[in-house]
PDB file of N, CA and C in Angstrom:
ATOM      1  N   UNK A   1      38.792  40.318  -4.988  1.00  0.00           N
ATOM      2  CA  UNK A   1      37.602  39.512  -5.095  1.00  0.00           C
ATOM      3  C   UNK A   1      36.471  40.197  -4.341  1.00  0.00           C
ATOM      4  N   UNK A   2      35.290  40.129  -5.226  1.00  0.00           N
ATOM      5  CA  UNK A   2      33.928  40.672  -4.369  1.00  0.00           C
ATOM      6  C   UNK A   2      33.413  40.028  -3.690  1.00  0.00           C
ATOM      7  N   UNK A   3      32.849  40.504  -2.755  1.00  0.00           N
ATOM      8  CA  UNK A   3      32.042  39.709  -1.870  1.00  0.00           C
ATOM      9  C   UNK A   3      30.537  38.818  -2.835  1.00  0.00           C
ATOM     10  N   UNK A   4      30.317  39.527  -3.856  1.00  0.00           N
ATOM     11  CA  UNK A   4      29.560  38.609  -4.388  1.00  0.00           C
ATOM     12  C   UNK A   4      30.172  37.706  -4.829  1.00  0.00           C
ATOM     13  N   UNK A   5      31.303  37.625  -5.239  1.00  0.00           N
ATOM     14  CA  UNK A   5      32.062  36.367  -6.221  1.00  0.00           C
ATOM     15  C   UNK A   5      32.156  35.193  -5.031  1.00  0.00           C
ATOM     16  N   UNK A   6      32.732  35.359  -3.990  1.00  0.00           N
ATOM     17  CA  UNK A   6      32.744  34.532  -2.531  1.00  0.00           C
ATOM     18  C   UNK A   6      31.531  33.784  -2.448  1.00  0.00           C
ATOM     19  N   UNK A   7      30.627  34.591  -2.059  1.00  0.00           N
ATOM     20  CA  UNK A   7      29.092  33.788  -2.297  1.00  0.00           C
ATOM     21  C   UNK A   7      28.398  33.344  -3.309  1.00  0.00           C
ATOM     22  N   UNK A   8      29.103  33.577  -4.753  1.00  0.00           N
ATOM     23  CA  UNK A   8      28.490  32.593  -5.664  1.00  0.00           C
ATOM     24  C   UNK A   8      29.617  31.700  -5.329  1.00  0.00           C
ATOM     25  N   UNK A   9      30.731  31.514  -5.199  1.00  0.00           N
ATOM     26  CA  UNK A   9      31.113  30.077  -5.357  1.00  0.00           C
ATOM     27  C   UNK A   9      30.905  29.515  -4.110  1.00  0.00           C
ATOM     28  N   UNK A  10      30.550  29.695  -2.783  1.00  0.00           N
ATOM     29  CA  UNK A  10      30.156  29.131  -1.960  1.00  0.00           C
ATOM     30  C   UNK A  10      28.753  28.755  -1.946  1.00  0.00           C
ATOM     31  N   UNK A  11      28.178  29.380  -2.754  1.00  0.00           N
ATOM     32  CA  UNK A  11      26.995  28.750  -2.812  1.00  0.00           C
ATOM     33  C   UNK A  11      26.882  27.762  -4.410  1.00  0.00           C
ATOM     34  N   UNK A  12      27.982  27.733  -4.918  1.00  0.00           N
ATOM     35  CA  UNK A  12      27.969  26.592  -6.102  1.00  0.00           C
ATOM     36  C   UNK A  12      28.781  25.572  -5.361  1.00  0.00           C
ATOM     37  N   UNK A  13      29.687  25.904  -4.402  1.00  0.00           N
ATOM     38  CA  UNK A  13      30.223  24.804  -3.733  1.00  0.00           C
ATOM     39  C   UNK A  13      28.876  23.807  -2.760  1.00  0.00           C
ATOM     40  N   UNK A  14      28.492  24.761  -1.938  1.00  0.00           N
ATOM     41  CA  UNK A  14      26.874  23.945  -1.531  1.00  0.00           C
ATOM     42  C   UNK A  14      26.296  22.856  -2.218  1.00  0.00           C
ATOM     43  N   UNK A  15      25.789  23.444  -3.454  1.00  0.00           N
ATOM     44  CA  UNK A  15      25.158  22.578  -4.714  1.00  0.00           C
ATOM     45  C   UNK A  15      25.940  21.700  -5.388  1.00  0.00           C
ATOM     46  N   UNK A  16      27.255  21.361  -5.361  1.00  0.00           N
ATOM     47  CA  UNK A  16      27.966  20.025  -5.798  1.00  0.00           C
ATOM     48  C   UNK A  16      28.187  19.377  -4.939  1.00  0.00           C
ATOM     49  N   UNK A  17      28.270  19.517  -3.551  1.00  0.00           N
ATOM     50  CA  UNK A  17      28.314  18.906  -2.773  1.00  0.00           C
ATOM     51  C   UNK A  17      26.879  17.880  -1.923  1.00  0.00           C
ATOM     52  N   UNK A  18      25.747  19.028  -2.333  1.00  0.00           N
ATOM     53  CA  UNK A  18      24.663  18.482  -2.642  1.00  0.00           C
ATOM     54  C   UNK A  18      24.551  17.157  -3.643  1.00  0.00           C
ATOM     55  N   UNK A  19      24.774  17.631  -4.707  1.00  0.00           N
ATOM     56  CA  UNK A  19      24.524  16.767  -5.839  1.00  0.00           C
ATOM     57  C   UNK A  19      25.397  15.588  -5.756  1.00  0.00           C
ATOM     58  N   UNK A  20      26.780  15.519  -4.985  1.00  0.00           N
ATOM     59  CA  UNK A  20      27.929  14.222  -5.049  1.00  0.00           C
ATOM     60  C   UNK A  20      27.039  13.437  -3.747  1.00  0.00           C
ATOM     61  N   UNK A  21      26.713  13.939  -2.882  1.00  0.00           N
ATOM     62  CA  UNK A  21      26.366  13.111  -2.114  1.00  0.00           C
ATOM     63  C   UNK A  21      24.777  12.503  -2.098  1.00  0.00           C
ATOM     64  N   UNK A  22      23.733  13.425  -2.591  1.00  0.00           N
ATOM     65  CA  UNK A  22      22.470  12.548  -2.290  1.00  0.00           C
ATOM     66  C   UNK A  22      22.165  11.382  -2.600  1.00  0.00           C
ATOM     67  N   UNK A  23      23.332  10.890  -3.931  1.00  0.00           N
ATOM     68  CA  UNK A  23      22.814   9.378  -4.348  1.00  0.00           C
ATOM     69  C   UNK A  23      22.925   8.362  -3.065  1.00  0.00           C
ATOM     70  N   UNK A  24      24.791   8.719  -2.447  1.00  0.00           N
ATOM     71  CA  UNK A  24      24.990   7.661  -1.907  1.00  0.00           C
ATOM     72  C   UNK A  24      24.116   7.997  -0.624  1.00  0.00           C
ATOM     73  N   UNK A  25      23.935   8.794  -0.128  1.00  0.00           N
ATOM     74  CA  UNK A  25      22.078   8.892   0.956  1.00  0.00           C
ATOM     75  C   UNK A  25      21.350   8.422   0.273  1.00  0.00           C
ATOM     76  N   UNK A  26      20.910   8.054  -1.002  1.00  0.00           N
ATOM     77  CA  UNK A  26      19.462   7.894  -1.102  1.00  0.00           C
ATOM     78  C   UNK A  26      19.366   6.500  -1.145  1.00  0.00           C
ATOM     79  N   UNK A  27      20.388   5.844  -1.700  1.00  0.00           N
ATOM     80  CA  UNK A  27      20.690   4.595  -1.428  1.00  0.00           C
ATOM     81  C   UNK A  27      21.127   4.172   0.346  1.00  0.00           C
ATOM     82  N   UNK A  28      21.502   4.738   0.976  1.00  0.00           N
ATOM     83  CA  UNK A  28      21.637   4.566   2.252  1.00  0.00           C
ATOM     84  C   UNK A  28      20.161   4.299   2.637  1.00  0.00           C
ATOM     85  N   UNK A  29      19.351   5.594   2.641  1.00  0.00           N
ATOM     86  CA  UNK A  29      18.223   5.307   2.772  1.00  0.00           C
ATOM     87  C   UNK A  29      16.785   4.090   2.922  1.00  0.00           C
ATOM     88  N   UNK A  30      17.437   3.690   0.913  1.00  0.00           N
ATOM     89  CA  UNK A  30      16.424   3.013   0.487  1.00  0.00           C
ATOM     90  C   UNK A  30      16.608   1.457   0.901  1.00  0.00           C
ATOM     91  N   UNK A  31      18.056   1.315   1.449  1.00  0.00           N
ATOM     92  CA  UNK A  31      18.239  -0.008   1.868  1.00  0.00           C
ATOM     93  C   UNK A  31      17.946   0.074   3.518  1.00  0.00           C
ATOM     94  N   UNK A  32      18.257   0.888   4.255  1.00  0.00           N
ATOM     95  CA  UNK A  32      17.930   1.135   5.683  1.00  0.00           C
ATOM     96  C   UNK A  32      16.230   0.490   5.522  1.00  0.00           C
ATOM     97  N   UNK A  33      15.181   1.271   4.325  1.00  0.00           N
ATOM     98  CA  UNK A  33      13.617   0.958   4.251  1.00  0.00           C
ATOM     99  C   UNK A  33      13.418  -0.381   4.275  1.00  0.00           C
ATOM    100  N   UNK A  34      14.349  -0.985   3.128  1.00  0.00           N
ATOM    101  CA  UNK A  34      13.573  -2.529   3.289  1.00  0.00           C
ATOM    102  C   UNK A  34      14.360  -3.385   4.067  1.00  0.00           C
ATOM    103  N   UNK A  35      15.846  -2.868   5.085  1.00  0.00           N
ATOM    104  CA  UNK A  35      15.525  -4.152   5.805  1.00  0.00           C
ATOM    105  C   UNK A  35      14.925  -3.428   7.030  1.00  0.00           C
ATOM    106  N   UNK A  36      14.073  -2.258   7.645  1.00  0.00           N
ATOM    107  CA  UNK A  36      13.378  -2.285   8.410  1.00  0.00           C
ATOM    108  C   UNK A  36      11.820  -2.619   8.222  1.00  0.00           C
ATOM    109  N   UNK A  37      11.663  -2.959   6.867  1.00  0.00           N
ATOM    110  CA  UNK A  37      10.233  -3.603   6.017  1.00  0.00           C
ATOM    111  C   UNK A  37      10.716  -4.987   6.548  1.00  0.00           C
ATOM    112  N   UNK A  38      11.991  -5.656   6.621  1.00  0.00           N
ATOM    113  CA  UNK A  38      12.231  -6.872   6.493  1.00  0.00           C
ATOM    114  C   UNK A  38      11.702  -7.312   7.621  1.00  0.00           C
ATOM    115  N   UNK A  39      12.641  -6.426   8.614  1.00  0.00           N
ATOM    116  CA  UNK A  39      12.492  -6.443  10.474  1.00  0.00           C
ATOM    117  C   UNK A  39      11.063  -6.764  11.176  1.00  0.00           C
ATOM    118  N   UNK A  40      10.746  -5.785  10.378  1.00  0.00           N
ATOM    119  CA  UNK A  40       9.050  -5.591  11.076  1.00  0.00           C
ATOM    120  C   UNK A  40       8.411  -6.765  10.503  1.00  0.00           C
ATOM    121  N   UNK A  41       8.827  -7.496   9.325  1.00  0.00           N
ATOM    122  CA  UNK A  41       7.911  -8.510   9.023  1.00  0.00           C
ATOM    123  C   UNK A  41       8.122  -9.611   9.387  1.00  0.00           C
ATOM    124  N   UNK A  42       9.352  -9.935  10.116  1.00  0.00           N
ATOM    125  CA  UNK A  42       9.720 -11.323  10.677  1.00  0.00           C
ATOM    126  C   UNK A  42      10.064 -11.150  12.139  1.00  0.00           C
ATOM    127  N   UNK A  43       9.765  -9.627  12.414  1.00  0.00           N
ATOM    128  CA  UNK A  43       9.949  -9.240  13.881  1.00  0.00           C
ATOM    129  C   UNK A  43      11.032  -9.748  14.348  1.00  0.00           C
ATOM    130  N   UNK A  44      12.219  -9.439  13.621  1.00  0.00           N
ATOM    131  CA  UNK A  44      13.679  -9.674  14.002  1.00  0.00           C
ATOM    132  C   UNK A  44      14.180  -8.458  14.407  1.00  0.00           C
ATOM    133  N   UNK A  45      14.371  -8.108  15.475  1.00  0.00           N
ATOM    134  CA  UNK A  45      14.711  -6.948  16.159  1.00  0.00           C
ATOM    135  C   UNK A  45      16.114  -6.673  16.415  1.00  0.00           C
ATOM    136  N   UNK A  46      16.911  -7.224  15.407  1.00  0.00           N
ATOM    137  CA  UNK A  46      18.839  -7.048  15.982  1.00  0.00           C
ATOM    138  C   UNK A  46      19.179  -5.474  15.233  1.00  0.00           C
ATOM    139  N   UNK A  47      19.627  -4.918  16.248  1.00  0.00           N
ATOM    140  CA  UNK A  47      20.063  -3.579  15.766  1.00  0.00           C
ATOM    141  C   UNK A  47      21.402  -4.013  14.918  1.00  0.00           C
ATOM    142  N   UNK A  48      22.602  -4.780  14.929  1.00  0.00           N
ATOM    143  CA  UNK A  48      23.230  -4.730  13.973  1.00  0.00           C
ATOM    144  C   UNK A  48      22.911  -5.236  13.044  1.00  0.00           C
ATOM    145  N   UNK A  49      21.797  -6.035  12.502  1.00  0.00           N
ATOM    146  CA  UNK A  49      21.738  -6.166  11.061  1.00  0.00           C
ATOM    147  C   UNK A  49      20.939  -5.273  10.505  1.00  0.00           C
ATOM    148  N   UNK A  50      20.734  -3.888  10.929  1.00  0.00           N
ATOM    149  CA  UNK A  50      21.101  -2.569   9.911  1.00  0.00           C
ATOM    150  C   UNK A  50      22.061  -2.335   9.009  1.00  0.00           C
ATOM    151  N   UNK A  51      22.965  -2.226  10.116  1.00  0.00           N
ATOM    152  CA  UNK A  51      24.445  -1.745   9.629  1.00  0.00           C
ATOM    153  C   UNK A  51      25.154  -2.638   8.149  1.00  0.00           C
ATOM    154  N   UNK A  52      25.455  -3.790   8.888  1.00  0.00           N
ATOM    155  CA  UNK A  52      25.715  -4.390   7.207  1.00  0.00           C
ATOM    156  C   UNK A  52      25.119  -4.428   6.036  1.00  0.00           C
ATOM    157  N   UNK A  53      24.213  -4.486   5.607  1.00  0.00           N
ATOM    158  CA  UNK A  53      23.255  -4.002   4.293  1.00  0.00           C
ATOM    159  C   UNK A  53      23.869  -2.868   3.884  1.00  0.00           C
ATOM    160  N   UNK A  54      23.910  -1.773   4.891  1.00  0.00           N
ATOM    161  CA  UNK A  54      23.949  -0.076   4.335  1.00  0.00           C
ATOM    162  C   UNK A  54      25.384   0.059   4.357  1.00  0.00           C
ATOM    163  N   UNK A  55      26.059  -0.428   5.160  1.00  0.00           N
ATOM    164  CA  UNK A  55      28.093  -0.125   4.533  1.00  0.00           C
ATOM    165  C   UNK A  55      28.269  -0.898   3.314  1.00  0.00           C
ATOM    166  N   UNK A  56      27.737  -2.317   3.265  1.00  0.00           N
ATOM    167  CA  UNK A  56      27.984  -2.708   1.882  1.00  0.00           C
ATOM    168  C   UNK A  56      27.100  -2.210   0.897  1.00  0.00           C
ATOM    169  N   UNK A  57      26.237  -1.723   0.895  1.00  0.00           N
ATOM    170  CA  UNK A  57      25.221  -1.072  -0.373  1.00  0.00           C
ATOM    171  C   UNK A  57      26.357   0.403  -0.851  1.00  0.00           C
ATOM    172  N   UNK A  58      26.598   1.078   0.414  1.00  0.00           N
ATOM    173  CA  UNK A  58      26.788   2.870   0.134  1.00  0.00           C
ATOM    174  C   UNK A  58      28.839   2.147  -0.317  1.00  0.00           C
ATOM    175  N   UNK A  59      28.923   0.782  -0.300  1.00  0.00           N
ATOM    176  CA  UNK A  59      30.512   0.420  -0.656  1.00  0.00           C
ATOM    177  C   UNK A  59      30.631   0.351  -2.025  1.00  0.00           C
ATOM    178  N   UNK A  60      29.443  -0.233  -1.996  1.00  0.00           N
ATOM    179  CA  UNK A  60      28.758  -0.751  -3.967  1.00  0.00           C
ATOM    180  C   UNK A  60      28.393   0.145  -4.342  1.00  0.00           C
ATOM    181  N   UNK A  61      28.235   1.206  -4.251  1.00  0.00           N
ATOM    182  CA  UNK A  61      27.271   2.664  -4.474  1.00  0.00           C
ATOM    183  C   UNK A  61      28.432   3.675  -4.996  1.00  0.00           C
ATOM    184  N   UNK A  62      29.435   4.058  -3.736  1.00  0.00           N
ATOM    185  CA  UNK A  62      30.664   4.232  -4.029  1.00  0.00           C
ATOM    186  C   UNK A  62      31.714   4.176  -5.030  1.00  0.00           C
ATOM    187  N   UNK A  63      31.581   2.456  -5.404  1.00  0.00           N
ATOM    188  CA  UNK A  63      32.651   2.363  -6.157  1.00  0.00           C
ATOM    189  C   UNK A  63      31.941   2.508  -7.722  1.00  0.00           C
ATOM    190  N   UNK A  64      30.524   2.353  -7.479  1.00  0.00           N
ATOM    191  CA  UNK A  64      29.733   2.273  -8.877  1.00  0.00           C
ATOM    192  C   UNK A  64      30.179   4.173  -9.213  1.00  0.00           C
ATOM    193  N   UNK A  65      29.698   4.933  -8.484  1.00  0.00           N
ATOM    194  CA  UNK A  65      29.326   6.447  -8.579  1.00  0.00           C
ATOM    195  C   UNK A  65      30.752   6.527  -8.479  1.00  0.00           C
ATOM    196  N   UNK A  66      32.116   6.440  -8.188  1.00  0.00           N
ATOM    197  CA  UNK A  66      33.263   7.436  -7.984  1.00  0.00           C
ATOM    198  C   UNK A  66      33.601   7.740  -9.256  1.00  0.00           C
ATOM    199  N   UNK A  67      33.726   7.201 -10.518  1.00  0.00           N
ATOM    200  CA  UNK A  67      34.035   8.000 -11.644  1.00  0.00           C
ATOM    201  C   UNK A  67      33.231   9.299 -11.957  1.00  0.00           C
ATOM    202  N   UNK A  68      31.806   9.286 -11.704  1.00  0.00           N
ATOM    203  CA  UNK A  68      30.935  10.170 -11.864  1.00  0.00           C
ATOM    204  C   UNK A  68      31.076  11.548 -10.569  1.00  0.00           C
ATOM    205  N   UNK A  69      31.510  11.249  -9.176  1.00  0.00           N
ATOM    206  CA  UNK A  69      31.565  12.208  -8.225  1.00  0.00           C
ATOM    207  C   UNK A  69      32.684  13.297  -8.804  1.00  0.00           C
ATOM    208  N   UNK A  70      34.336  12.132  -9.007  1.00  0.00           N
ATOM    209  CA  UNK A  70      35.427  12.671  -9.131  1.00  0.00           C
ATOM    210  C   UNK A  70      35.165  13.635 -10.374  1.00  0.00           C
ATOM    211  N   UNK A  71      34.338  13.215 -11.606  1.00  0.00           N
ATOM    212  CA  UNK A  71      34.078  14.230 -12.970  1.00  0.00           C
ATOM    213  C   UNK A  71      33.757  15.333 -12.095  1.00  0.00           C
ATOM    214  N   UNK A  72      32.741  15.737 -11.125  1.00  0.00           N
ATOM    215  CA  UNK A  72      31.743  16.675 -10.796  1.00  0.00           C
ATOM    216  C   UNK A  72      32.485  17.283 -10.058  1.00  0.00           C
ATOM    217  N   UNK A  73      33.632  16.792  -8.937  1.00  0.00           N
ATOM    218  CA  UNK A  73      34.254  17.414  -8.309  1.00  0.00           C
ATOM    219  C   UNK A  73      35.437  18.432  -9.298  1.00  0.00           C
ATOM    220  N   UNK A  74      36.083  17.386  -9.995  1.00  0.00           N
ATOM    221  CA  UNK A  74      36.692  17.922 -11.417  1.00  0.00           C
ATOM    222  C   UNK A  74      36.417  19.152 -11.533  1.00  0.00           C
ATOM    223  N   UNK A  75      35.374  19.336 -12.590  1.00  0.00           N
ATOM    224  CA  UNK A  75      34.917  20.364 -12.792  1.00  0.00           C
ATOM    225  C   UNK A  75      34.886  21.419 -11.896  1.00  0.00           C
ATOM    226  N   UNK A  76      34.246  21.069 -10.655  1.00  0.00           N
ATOM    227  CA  UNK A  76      34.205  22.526  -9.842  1.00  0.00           C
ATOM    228  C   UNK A  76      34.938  23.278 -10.171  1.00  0.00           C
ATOM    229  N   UNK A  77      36.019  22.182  -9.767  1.00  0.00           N
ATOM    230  CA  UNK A  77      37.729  22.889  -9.009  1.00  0.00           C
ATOM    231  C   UNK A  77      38.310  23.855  -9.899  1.00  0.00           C
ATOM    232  N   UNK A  78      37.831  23.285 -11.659  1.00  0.00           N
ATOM    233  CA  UNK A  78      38.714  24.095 -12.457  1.00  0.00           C
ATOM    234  C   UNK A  78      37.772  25.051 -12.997  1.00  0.00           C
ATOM    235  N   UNK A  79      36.292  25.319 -12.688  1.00  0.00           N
ATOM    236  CA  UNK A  79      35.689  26.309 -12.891  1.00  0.00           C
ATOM    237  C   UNK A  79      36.044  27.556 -11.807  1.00  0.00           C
ATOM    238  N   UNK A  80      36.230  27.010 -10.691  1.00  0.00           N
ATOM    239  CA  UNK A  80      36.995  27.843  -9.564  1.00  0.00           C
ATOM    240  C   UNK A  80      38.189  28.584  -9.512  1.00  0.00           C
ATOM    241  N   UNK A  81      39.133  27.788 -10.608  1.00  0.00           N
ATOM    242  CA  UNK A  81      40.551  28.074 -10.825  1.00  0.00           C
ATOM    243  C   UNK A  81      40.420  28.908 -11.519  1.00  0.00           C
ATOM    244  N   UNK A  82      39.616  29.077 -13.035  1.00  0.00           N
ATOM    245  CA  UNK A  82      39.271  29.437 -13.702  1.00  0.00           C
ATOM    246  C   UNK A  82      38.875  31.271 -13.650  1.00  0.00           C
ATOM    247  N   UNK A  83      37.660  31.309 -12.577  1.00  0.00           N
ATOM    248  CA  UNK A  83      37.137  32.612 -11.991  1.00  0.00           C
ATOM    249  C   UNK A  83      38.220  32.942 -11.704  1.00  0.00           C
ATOM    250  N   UNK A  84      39.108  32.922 -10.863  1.00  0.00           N
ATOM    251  CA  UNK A  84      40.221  33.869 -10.147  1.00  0.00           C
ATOM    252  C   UNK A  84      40.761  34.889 -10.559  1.00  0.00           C
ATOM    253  N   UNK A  85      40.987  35.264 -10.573  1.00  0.00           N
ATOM    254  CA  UNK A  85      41.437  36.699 -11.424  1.00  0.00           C
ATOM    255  C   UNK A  85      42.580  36.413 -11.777  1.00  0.00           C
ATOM    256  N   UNK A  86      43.491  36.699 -12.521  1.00  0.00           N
ATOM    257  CA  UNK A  86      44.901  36.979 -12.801  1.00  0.00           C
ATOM    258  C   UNK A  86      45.610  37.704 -11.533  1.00  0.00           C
ATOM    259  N   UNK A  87      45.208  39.132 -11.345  1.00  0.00           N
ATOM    260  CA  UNK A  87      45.997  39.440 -10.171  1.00  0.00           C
ATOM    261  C   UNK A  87      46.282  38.654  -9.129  1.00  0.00           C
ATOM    262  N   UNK A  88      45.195  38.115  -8.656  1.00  0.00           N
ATOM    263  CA  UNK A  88      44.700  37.516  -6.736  1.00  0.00           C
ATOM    264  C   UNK A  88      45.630  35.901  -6.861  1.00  0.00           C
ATOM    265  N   UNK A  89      46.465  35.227  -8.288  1.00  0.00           N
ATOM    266  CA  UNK A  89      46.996  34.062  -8.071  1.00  0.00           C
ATOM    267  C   UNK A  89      48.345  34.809  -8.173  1.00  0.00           C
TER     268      UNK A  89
END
C-alpha cells in the first residue's frame, strides 16, 4: 500500500465521519438556541434545563437518522474492503 492510498482513505474516512455526525450537532445546536432564546426570555436561569431538550432531541435525531448513518457507514467499509489489494488481505 502507498502512502497515497493511506491518505486518501483517511482523508475519506474524515469526510464520512464529518457527514454522519453534523446532523445530530446541528440539531444539538439548534435546540441548545431556542431554549437559551427561551431562558433569556423568561429569565429562567437553571443550567439543567439545557440538558434535557438536547439528550432527548439528539435521542429523536438518532433513532430518526440511524438507518441513514449505518447506509453511509456501510458503504465506507466496503469501498475500503474493496481498495485493498489482493496481495495485502
Amino acid at each position: 500500500m502507498s502512502p497515497d492510498f493511506v491518505v486518501g482513505i483517511a482523508r475519506q474516512a474524515i469526510q464520512v465521519t464529518l457527514l454522519v455526525s453534523l446532523p445530530i450537532l446541528g440539531i444539538g445546536l439548534l435546540v441548545g438556541i431556542v431554549v437559551s432564546l427561551v431562558q433569556a426570555a423568561t429569565q429562567i436561569q437553571e443550567m439543567t434545563l439545557t440538558f434535557i431538550p438536547k439528550i432527548i432531541s439528539i435521542f429523536v435525531g438518532l433513532l430518526l437518522l440511524l438507518p441513514w448513518i449505518m447506509n453511509q457507514l456501510m458503504d465506507f467499509t466496503l469501498e475500503v474492503f474493496s481498495k485493498i489489494p489482493p496481495g495485502a488481505r
